[in-house]
PDB file of N, CA and C in Angstrom:
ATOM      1  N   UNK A   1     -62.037  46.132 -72.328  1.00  0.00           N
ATOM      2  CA  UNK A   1     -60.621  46.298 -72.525  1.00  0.00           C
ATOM      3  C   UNK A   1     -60.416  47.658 -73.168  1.00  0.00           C
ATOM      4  N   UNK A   2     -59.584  48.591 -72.753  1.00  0.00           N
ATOM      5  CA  UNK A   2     -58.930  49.540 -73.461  1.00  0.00           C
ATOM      6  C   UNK A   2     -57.752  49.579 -74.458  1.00  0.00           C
ATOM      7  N   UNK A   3     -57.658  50.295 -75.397  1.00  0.00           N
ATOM      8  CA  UNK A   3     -56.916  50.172 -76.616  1.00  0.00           C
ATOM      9  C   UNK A   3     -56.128  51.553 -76.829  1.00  0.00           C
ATOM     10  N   UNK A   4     -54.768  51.970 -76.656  1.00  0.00           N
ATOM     11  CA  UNK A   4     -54.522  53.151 -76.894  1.00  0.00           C
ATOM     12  C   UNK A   4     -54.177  53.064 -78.390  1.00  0.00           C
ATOM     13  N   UNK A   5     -54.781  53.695 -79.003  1.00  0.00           N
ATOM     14  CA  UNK A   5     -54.475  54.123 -81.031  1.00  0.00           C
ATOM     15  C   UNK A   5     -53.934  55.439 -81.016  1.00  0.00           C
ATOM     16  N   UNK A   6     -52.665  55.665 -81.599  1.00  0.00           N
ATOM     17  CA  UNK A   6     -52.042  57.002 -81.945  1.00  0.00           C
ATOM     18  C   UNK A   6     -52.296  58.038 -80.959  1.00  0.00           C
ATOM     19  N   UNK A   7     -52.280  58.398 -79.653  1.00  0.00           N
ATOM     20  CA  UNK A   7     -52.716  58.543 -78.528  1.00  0.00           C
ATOM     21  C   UNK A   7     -53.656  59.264 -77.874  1.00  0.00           C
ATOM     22  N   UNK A   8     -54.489  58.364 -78.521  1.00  0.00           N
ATOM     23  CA  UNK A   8     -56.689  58.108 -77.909  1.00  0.00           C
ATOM     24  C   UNK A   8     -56.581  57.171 -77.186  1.00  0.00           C
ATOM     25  N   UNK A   9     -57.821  56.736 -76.435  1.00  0.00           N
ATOM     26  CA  UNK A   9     -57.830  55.482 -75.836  1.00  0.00           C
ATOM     27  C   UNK A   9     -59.453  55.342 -75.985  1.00  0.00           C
ATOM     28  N   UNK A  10     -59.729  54.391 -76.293  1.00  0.00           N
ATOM     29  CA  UNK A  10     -60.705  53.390 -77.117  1.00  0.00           C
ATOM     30  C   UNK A  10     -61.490  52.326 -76.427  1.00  0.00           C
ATOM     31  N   UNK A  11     -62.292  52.086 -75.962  1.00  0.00           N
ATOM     32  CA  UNK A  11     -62.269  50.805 -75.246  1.00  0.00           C
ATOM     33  C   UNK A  11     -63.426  49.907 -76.146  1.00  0.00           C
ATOM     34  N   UNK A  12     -63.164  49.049 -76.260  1.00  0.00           N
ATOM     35  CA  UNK A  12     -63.374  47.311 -76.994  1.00  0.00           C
ATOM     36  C   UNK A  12     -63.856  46.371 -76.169  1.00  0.00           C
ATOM     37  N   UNK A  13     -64.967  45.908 -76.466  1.00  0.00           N
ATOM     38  CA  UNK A  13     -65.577  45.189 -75.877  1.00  0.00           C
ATOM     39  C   UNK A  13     -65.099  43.888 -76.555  1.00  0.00           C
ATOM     40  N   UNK A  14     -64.595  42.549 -75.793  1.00  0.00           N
ATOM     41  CA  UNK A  14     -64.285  41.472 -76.038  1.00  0.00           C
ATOM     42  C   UNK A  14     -65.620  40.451 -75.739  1.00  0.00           C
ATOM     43  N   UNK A  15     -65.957  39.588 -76.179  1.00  0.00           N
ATOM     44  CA  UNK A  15     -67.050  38.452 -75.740  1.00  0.00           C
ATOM     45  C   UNK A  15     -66.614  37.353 -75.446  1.00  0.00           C
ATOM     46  N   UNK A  16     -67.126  36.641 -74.781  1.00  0.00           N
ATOM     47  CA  UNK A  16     -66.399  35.581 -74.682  1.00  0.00           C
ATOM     48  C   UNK A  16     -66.280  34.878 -76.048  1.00  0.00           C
ATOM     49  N   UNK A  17     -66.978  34.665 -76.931  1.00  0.00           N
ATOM     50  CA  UNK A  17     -67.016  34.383 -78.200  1.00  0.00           C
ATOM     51  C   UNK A  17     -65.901  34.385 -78.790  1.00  0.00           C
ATOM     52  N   UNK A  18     -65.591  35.668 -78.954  1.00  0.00           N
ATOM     53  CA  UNK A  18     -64.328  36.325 -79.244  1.00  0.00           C
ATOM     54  C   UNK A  18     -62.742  35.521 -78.680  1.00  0.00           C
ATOM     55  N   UNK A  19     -62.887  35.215 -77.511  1.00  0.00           N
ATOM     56  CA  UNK A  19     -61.930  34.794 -76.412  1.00  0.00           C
ATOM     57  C   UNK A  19     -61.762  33.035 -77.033  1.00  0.00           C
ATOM     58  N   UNK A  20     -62.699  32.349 -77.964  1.00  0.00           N
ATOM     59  CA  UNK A  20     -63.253  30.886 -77.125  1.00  0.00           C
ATOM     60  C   UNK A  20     -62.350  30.520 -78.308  1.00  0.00           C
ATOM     61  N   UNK A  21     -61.659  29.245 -78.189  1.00  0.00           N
ATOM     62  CA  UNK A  21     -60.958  28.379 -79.288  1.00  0.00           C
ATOM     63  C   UNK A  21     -61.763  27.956 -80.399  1.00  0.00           C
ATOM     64  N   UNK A  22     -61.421  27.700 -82.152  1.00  0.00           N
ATOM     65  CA  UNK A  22     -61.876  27.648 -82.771  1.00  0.00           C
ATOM     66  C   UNK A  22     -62.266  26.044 -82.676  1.00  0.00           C
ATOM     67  N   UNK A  23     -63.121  25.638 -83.056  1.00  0.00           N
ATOM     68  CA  UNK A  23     -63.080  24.233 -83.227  1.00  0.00           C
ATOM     69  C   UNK A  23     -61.891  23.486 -83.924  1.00  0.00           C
ATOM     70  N   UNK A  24     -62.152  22.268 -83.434  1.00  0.00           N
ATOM     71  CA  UNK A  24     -60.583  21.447 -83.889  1.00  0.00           C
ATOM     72  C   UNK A  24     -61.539  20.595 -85.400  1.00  0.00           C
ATOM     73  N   UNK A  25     -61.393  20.873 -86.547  1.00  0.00           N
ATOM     74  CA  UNK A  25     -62.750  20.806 -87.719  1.00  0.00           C
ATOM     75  C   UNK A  25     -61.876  21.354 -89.027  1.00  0.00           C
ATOM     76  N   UNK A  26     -61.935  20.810 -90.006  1.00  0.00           N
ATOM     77  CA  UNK A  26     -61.488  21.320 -91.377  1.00  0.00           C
ATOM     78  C   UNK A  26     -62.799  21.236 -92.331  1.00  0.00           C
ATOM     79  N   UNK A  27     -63.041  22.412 -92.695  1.00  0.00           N
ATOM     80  CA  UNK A  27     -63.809  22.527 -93.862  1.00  0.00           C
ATOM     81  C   UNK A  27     -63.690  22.541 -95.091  1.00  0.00           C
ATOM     82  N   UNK A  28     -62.257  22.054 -95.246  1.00  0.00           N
ATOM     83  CA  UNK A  28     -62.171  21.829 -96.601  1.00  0.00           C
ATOM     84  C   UNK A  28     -62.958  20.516 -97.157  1.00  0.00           C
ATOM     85  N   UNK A  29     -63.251  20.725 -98.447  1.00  0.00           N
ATOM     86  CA  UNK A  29     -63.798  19.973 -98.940  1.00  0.00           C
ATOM     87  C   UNK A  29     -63.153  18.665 -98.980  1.00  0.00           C
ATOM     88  N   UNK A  30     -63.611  17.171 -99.348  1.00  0.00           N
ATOM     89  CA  UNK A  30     -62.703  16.317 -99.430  1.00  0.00           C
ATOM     90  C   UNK A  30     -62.231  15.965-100.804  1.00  0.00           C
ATOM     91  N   UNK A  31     -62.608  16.693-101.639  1.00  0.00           N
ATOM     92  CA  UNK A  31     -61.849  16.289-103.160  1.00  0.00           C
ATOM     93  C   UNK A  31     -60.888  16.947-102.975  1.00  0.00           C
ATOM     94  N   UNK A  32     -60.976  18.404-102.599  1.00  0.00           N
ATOM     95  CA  UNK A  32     -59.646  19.105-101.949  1.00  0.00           C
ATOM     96  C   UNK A  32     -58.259  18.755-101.140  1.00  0.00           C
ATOM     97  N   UNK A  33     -58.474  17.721-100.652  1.00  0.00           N
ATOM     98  CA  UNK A  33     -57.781  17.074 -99.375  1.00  0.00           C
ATOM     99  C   UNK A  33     -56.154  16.471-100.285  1.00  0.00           C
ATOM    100  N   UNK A  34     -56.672  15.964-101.283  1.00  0.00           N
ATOM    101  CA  UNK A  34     -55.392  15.321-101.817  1.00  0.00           C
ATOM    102  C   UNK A  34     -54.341  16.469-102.120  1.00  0.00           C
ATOM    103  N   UNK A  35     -54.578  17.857-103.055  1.00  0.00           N
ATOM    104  CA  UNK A  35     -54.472  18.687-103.691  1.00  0.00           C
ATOM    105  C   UNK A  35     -53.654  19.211-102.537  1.00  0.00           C
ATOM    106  N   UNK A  36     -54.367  19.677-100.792  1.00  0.00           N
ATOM    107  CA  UNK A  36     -53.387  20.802-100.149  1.00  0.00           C
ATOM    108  C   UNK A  36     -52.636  19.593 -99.509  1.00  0.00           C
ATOM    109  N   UNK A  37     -52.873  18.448 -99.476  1.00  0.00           N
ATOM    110  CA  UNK A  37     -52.042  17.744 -98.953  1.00  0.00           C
ATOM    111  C   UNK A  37     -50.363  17.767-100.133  1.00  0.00           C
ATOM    112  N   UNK A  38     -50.672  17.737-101.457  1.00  0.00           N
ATOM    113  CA  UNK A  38     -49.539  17.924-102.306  1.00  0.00           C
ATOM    114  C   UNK A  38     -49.099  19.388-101.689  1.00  0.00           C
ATOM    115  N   UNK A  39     -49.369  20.192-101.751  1.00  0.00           N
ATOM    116  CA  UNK A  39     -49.516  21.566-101.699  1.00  0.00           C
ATOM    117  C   UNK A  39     -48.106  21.767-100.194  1.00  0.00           C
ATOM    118  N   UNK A  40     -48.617  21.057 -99.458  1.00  0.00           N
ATOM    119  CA  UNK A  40     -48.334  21.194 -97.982  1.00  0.00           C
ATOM    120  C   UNK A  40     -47.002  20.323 -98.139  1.00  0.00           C
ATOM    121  N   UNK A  41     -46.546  19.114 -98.638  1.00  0.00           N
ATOM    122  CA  UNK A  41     -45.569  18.269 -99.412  1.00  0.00           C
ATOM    123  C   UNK A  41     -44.123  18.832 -99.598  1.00  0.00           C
ATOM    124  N   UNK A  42     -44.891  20.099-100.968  1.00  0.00           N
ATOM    125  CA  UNK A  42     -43.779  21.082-101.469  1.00  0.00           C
ATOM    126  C   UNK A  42     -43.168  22.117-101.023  1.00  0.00           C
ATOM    127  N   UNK A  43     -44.679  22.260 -99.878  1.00  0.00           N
ATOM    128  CA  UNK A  43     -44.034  23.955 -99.361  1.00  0.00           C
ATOM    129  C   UNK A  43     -42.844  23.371 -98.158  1.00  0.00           C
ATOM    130  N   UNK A  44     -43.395  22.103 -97.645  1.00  0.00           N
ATOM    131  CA  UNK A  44     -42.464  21.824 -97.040  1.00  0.00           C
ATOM    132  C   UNK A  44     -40.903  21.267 -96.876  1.00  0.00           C
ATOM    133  N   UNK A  45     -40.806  20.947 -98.355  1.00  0.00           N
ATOM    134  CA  UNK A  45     -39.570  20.447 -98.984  1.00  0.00           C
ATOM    135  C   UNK A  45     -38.115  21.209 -98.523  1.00  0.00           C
ATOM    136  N   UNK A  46     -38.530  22.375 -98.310  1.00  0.00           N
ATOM    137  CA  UNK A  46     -37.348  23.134 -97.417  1.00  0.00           C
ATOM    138  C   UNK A  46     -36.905  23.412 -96.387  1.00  0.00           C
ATOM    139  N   UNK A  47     -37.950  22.660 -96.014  1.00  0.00           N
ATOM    140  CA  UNK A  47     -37.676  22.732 -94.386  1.00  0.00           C
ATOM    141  C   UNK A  47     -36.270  21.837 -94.135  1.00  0.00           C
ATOM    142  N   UNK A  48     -35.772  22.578 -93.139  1.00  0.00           N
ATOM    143  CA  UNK A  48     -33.838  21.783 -92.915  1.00  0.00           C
ATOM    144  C   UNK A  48     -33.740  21.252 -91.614  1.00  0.00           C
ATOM    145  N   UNK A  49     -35.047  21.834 -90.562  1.00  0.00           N
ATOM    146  CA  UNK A  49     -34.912  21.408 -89.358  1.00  0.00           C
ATOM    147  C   UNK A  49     -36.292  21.554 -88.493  1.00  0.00           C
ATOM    148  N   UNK A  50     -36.348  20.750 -87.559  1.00  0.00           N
ATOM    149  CA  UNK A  50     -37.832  20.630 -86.872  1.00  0.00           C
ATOM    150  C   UNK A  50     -37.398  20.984 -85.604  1.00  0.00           C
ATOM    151  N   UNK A  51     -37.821  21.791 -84.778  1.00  0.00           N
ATOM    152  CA  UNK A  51     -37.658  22.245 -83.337  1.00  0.00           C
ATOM    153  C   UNK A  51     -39.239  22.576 -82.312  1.00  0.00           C
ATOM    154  N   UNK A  52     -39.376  21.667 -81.426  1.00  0.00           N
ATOM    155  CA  UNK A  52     -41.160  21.770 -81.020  1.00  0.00           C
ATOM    156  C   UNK A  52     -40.383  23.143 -80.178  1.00  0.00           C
ATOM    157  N   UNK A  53     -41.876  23.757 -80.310  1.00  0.00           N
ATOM    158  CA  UNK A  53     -42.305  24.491 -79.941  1.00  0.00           C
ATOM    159  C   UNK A  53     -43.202  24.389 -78.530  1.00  0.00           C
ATOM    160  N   UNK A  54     -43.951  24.909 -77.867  1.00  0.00           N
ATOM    161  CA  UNK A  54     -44.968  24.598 -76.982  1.00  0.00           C
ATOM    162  C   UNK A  54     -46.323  25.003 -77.562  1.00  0.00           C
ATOM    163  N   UNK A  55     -46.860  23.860 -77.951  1.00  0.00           N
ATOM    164  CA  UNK A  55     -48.229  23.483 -78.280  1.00  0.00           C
ATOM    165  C   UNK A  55     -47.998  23.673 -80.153  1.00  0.00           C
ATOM    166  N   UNK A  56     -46.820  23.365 -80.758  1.00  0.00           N
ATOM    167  CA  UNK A  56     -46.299  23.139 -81.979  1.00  0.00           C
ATOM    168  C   UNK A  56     -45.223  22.757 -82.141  1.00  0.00           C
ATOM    169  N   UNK A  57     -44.759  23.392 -83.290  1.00  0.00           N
ATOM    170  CA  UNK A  57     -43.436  23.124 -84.222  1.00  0.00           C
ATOM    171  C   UNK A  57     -42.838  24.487 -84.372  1.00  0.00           C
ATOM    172  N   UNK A  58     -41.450  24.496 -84.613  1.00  0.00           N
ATOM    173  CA  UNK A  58     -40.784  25.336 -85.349  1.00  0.00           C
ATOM    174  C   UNK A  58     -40.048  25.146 -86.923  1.00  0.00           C
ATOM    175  N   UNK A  59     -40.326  25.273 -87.569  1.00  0.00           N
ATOM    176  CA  UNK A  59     -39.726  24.378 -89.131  1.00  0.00           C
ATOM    177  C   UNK A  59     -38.693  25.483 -89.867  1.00  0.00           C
ATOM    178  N   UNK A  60     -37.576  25.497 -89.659  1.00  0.00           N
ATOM    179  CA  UNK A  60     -36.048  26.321 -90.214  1.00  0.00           C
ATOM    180  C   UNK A  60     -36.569  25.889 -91.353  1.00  0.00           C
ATOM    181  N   UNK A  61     -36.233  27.207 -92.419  1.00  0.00           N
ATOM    182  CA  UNK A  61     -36.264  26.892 -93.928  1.00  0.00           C
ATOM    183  C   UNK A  61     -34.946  27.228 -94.816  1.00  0.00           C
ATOM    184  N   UNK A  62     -34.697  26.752 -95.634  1.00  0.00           N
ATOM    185  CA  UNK A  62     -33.385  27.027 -96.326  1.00  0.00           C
ATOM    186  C   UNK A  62     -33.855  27.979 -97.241  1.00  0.00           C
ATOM    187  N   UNK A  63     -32.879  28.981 -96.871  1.00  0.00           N
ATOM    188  CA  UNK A  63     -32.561  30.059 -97.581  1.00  0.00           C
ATOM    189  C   UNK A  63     -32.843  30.629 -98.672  1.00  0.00           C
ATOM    190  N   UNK A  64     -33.515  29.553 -99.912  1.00  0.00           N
ATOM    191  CA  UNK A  64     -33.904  29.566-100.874  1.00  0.00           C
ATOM    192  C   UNK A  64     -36.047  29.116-100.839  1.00  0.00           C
ATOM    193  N   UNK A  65     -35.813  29.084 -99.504  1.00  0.00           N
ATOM    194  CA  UNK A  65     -37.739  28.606 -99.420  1.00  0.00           C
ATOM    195  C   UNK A  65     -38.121  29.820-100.339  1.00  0.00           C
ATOM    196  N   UNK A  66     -39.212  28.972-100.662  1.00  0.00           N
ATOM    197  CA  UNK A  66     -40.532  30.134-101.668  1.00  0.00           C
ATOM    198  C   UNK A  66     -41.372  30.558-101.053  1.00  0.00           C
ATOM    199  N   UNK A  67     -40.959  31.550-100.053  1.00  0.00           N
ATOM    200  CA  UNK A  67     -42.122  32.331 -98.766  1.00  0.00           C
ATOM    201  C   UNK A  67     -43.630  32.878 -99.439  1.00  0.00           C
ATOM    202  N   UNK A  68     -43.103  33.379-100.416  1.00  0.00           N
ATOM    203  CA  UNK A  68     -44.765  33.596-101.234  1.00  0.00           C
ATOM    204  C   UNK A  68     -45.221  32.623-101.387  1.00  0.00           C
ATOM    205  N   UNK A  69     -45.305  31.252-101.652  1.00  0.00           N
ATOM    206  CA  UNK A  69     -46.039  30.079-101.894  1.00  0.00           C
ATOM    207  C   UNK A  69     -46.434  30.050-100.883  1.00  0.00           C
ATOM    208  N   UNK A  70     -45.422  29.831 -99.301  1.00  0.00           N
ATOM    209  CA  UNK A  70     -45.813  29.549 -98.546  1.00  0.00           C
ATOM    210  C   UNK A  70     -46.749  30.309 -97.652  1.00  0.00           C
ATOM    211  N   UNK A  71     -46.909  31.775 -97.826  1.00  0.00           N
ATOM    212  CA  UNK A  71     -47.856  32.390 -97.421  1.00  0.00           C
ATOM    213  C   UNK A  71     -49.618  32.195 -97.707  1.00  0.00           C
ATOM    214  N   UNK A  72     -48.945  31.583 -99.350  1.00  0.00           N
ATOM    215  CA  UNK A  72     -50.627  31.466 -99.793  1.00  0.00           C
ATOM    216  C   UNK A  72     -51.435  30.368 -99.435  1.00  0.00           C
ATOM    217  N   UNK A  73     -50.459  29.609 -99.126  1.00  0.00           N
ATOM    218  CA  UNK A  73     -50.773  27.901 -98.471  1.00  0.00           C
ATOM    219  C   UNK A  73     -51.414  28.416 -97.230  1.00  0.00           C
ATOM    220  N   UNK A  74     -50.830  29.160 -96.667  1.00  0.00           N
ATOM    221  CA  UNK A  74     -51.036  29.427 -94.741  1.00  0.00           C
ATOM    222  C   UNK A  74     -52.307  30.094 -94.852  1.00  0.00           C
ATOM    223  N   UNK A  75     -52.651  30.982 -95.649  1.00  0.00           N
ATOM    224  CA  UNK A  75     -53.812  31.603 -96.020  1.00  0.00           C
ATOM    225  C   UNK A  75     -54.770  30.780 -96.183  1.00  0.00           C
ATOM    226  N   UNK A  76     -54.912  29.849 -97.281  1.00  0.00           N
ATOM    227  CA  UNK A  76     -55.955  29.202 -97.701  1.00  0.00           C
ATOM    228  C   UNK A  76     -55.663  28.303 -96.409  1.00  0.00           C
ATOM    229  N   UNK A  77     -55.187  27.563 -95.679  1.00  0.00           N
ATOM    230  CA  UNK A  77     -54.961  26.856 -94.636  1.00  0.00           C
ATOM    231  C   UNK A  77     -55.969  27.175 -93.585  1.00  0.00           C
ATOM    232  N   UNK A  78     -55.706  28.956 -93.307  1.00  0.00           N
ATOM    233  CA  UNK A  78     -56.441  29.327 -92.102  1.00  0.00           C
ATOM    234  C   UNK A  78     -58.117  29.607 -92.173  1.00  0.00           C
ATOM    235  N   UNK A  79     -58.305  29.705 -93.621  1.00  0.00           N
ATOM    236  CA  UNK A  79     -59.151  29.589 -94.095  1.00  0.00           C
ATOM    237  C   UNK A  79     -60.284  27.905 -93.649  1.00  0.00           C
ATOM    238  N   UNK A  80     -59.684  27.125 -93.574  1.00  0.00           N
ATOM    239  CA  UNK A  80     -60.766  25.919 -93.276  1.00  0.00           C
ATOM    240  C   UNK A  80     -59.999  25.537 -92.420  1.00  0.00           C
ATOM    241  N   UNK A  81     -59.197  25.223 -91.506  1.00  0.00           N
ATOM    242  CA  UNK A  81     -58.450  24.932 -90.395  1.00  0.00           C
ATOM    243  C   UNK A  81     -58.085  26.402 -89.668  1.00  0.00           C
ATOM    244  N   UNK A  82     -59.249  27.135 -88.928  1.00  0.00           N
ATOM    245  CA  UNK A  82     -58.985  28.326 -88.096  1.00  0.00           C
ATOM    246  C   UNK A  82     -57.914  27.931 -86.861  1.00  0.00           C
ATOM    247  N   UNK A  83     -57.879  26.531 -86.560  1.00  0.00           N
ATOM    248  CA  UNK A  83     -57.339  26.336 -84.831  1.00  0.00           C
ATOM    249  C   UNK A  83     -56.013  26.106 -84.953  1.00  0.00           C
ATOM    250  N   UNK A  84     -55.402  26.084 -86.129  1.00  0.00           N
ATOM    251  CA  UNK A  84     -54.135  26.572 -85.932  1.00  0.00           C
ATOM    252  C   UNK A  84     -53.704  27.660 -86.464  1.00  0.00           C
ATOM    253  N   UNK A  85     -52.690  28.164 -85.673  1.00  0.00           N
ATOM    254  CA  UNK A  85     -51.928  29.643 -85.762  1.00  0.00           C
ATOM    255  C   UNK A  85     -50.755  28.896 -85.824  1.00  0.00           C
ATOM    256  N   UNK A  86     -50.337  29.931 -87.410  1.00  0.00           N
ATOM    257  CA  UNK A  86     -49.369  29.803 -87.871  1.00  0.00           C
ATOM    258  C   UNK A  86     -48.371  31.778 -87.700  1.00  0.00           C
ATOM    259  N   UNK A  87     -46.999  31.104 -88.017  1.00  0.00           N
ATOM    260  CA  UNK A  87     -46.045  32.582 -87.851  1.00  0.00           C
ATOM    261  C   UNK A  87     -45.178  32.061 -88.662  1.00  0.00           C
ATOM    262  N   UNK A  88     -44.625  33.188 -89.554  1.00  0.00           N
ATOM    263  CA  UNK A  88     -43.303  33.157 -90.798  1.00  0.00           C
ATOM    264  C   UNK A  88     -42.528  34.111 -89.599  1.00  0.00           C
ATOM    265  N   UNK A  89     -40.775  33.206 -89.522  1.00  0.00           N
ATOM    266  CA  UNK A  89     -40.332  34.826 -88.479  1.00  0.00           C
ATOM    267  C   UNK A  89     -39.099  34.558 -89.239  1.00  0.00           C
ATOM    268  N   UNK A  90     -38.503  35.457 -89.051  1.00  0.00           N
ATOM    269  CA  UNK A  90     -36.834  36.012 -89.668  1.00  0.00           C
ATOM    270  C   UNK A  90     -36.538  36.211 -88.936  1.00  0.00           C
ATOM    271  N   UNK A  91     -35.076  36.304 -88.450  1.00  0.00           N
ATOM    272  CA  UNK A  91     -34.047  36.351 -87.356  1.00  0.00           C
ATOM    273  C   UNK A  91     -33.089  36.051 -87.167  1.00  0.00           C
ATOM    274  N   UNK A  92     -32.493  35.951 -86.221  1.00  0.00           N
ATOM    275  CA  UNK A  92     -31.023  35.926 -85.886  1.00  0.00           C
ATOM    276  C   UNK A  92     -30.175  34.016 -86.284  1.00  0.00           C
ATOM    277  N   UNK A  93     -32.121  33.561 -86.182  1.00  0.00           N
ATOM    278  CA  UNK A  93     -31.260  32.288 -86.225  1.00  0.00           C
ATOM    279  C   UNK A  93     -31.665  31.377 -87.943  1.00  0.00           C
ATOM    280  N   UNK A  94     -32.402  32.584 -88.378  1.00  0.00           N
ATOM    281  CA  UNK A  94     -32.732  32.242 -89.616  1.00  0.00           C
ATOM    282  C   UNK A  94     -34.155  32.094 -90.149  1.00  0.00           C
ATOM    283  N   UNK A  95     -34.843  31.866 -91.120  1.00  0.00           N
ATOM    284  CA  UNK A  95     -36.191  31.740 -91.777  1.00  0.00           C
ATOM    285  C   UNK A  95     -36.962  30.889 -91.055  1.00  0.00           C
ATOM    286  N   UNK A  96     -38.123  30.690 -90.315  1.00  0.00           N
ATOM    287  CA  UNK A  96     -38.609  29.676 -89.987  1.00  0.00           C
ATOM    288  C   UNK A  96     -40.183  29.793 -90.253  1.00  0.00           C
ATOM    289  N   UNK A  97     -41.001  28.678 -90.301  1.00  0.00           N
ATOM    290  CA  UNK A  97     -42.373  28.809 -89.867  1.00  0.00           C
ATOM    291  C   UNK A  97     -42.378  27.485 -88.964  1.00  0.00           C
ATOM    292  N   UNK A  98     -43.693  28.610 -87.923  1.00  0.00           N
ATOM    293  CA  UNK A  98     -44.236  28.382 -86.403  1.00  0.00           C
ATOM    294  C   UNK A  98     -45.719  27.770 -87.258  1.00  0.00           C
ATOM    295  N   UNK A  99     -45.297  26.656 -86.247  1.00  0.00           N
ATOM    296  CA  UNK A  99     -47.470  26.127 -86.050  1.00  0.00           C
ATOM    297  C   UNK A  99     -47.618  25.685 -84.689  1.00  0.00           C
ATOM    298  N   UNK A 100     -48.695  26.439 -84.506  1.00  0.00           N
ATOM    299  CA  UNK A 100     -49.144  26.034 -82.897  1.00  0.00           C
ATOM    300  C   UNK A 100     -50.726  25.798 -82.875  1.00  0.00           C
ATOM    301  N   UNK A 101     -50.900  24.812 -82.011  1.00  0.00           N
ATOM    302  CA  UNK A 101     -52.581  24.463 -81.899  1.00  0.00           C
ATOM    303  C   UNK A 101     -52.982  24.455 -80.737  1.00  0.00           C
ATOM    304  N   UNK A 102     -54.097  24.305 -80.358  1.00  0.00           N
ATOM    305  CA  UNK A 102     -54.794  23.898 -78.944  1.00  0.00           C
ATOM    306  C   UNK A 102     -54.208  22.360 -78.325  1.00  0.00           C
ATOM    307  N   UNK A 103     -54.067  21.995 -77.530  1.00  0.00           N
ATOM    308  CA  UNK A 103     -53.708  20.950 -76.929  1.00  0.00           C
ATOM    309  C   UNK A 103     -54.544  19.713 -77.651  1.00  0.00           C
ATOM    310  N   UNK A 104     -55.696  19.974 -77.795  1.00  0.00           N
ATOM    311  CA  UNK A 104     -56.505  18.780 -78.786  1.00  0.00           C
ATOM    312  C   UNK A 104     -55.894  18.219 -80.583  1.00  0.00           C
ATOM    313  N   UNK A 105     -55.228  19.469 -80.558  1.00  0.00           N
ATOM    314  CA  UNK A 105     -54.767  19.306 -82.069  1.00  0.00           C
ATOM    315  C   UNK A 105     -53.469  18.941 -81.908  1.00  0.00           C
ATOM    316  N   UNK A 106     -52.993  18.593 -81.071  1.00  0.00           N
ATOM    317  CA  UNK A 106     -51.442  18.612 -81.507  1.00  0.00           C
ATOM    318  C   UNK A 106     -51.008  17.169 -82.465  1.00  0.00           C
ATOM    319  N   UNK A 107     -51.743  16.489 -82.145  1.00  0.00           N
ATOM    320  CA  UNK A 107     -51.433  15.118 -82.989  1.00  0.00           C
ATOM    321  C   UNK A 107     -51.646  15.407 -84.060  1.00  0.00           C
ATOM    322  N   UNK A 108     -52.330  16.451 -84.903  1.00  0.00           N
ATOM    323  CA  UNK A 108     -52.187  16.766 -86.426  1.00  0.00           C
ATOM    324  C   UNK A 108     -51.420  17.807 -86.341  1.00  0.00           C
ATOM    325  N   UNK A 109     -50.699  18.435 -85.635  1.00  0.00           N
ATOM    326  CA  UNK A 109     -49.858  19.565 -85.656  1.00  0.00           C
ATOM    327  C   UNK A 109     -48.660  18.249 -86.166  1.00  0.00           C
ATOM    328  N   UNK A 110     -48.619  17.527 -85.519  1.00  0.00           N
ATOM    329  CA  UNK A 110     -47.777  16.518 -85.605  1.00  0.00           C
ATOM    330  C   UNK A 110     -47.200  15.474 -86.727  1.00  0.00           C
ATOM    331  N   UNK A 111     -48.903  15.203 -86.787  1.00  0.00           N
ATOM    332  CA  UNK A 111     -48.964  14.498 -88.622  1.00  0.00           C
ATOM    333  C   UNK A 111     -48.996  15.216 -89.599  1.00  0.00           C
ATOM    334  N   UNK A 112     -49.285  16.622 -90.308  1.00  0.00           N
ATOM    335  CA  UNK A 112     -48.839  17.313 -90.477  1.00  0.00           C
ATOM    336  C   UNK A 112     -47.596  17.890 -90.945  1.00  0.00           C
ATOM    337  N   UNK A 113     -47.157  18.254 -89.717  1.00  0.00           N
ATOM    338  CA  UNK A 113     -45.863  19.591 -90.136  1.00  0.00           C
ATOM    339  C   UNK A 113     -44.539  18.467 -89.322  1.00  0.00           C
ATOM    340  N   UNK A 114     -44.982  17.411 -88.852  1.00  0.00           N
ATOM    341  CA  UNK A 114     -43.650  16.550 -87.949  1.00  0.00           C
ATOM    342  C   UNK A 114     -43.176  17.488 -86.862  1.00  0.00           C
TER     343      UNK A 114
END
């Protein structure tokens, strides 16, 4: 694959490795489990509205969400749950966070984030 940077062009070798879905697997520990489950509880308390997405959720936040909390959650999140991709977006129609998974995960995309 080629890459134009500030205008060079670069080429990047991809592997399939690179390409392949993360496992559907949490490495968090299980004493941990109760803790981001609170964690995940609060950040979600602001959420005002649920809209699926394809292969997720969309979760509207009120105006007053604590986006820094919720960044650090998504962080440590992606950290032992790689197979979902998460997005914070701003816009026209307001604050939201995106979760999207592989087709295998969606039932915890589900239990989860609703």
């Amino acid at each position: 694959m080629n890459l134009r940077i500030a205008g060079s062009l670069h080429s990047v070798a991809v592997t399939e490795e690179a390409r392949a879905t993360p496992p559907i697997a949490c490495s968090l520990d299980a004493a941990q489990l109760p803790d981001r489950l609170t964690a995940w509880e609060a950040a979600l308390a602001s959420v005002v509205a649920r809209t699926p997405l394809p292969g997720g959720v969309r979760l509207t936040l009120s105006p007053d969400a604590p986006l820094a909390a919720l960044v650090e959650l998504v962080v440590a999140e992606q950290a032992c749950c790689s197979f979902f991709a998460f997005a914070i977006t701003v816009d026209s129609r307001g604050t939201a966070f995106e979760v999207t998974a592989p087709p295998e995960a969606h039932e915890v995309v589900q239990a989860l984030f609703g």
